[in-house]
Protein backbone atom coordinates (compact mmCIF):
# COMPACT_ATOMS: atom_id res chain seq x y z
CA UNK A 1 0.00 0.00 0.00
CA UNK A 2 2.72 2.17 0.82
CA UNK A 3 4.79 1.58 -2.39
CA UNK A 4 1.50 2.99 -4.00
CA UNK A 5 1.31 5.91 -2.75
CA UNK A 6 4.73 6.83 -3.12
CA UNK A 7 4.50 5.79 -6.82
CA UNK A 8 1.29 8.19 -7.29
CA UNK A 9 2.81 10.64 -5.78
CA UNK A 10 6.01 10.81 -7.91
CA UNK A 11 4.13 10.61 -10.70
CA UNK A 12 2.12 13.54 -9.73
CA UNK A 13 5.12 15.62 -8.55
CA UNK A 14 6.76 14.52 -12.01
CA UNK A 15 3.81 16.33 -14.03
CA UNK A 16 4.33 19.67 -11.65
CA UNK A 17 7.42 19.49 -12.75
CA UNK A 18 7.66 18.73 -16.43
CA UNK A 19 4.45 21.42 -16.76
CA UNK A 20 6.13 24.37 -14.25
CA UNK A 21 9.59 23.63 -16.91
CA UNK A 22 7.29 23.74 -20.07
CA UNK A 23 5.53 26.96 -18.86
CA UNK A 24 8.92 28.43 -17.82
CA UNK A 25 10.61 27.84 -21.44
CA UNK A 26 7.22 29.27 -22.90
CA UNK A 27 7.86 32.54 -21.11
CA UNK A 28 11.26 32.74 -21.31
CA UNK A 29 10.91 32.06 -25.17
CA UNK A 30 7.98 34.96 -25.11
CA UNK A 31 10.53 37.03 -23.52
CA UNK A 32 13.26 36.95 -25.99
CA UNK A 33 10.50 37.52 -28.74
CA UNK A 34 9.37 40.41 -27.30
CA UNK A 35 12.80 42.16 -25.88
CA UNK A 36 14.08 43.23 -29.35
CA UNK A 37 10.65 45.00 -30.39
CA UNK A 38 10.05 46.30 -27.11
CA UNK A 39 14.34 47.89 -26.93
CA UNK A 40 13.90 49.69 -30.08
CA UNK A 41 10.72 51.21 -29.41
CA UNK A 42 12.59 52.65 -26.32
CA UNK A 43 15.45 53.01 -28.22
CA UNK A 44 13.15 55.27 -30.84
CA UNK A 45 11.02 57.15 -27.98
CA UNK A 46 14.36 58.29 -26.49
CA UNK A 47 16.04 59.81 -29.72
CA UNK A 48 12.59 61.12 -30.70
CA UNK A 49 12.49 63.11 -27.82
CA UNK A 50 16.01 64.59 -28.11
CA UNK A 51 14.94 65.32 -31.64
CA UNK A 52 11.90 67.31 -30.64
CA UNK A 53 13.55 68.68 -27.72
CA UNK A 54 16.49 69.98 -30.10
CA UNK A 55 13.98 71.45 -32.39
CA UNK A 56 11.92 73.18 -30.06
CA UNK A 57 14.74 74.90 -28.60
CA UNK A 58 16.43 76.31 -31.27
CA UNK A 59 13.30 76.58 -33.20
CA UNK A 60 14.03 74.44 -36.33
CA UNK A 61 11.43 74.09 -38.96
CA UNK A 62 8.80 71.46 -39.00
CA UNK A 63 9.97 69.33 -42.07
CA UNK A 64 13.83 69.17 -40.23
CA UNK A 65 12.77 67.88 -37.00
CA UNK A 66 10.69 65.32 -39.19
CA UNK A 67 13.58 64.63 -41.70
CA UNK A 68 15.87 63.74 -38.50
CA UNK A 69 12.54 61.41 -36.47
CA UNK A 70 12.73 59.51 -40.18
CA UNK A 71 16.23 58.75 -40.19
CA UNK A 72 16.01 57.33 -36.84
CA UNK A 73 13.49 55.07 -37.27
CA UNK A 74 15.28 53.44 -40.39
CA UNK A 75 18.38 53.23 -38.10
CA UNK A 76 15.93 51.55 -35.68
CA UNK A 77 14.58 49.75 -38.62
CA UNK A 78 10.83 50.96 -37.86
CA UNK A 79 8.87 49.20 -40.34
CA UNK A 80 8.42 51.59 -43.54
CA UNK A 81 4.75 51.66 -42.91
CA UNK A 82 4.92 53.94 -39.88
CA UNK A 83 2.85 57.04 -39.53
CA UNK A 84 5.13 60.12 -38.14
CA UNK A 85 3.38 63.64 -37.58
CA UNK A 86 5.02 66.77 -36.49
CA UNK A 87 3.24 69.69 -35.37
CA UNK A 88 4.22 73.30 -34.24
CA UNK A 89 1.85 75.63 -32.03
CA UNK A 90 4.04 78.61 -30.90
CA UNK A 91 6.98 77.45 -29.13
CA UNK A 92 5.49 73.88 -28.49
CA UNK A 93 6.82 71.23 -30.71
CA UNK A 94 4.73 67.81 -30.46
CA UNK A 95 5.66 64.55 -32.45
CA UNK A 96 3.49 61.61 -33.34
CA UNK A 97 5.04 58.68 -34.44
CA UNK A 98 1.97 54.89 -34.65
CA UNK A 99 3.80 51.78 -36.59
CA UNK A 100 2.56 47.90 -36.09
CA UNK A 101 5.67 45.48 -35.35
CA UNK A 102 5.09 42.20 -36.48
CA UNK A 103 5.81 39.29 -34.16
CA UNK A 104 6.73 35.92 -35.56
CA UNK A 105 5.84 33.50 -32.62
CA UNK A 106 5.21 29.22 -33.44
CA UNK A 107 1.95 28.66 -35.32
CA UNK A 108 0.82 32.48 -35.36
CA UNK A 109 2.78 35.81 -36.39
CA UNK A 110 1.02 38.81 -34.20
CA UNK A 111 1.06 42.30 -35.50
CA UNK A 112 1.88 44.59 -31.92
CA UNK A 113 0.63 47.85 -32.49
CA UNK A 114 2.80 51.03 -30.63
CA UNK A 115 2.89 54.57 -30.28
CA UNK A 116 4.97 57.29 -29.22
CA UNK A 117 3.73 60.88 -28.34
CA UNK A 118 6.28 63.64 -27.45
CA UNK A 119 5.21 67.08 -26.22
CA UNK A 120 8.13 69.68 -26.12
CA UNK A 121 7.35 73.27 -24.66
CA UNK A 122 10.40 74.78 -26.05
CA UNK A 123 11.48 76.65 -22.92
């Protein structure tokens, strides 16, 4: 009876462990899926507000500050598809910059849609 009941239960602690080290490898495979997209969108949010920041301050036209967002997003390789919007109000300099990211996971590619929005008073 004993022997039994030791069996079951090394069975069952067997199938904890086998599913706790599938679901780990999942994530951790999730994770290094995601890490590149998610770095260069920080990457790109970062330069995009020095770029706006730059151009606010010493008041450099619309279409520069643009030119400059566009060449950093093809050195971030932002897919060519993206959507970038400048706009001037006074002193306030505000960029808009929507792409989609395409994620190539097993059995299913997801398309991960991000935004950045930086607001620059110019003082």
């Amino acid at each position: 009876m004993n022997q039994i009941r030791i069996q079951r239960r090394s069975r069952s602690s067997r199938f904890a462990f086998i599913f706790v080290m599938a679901l780990s490898a999942s994530l951790f495979y999730l994770m290094i899926s995601l890490l590149p997209a998610w770095l260069g969108h920080r990457q790109l949010r970062e330069a995009t507000a020095s770029i706006v920041r730059r151009g606010a301050l010493q008041q450099l036209d619309i279409s520069d500050i643009r030119a400059q967002i566009v060449e950093q997003a093809r050195e971030s390789q932002l897919p060519t598809t993206a959507r970038i919007d400048v706009v001037r109000e006074g002193r306030v300099v505000s960029a808009h910059i929507s792409y989609e990211r395409t994620l190539h996971l097993p059995f299913h590619s997801w398309q991960w849609p991000l935004e950045i929005h930086v607001v620059d008073l110019g003082l």
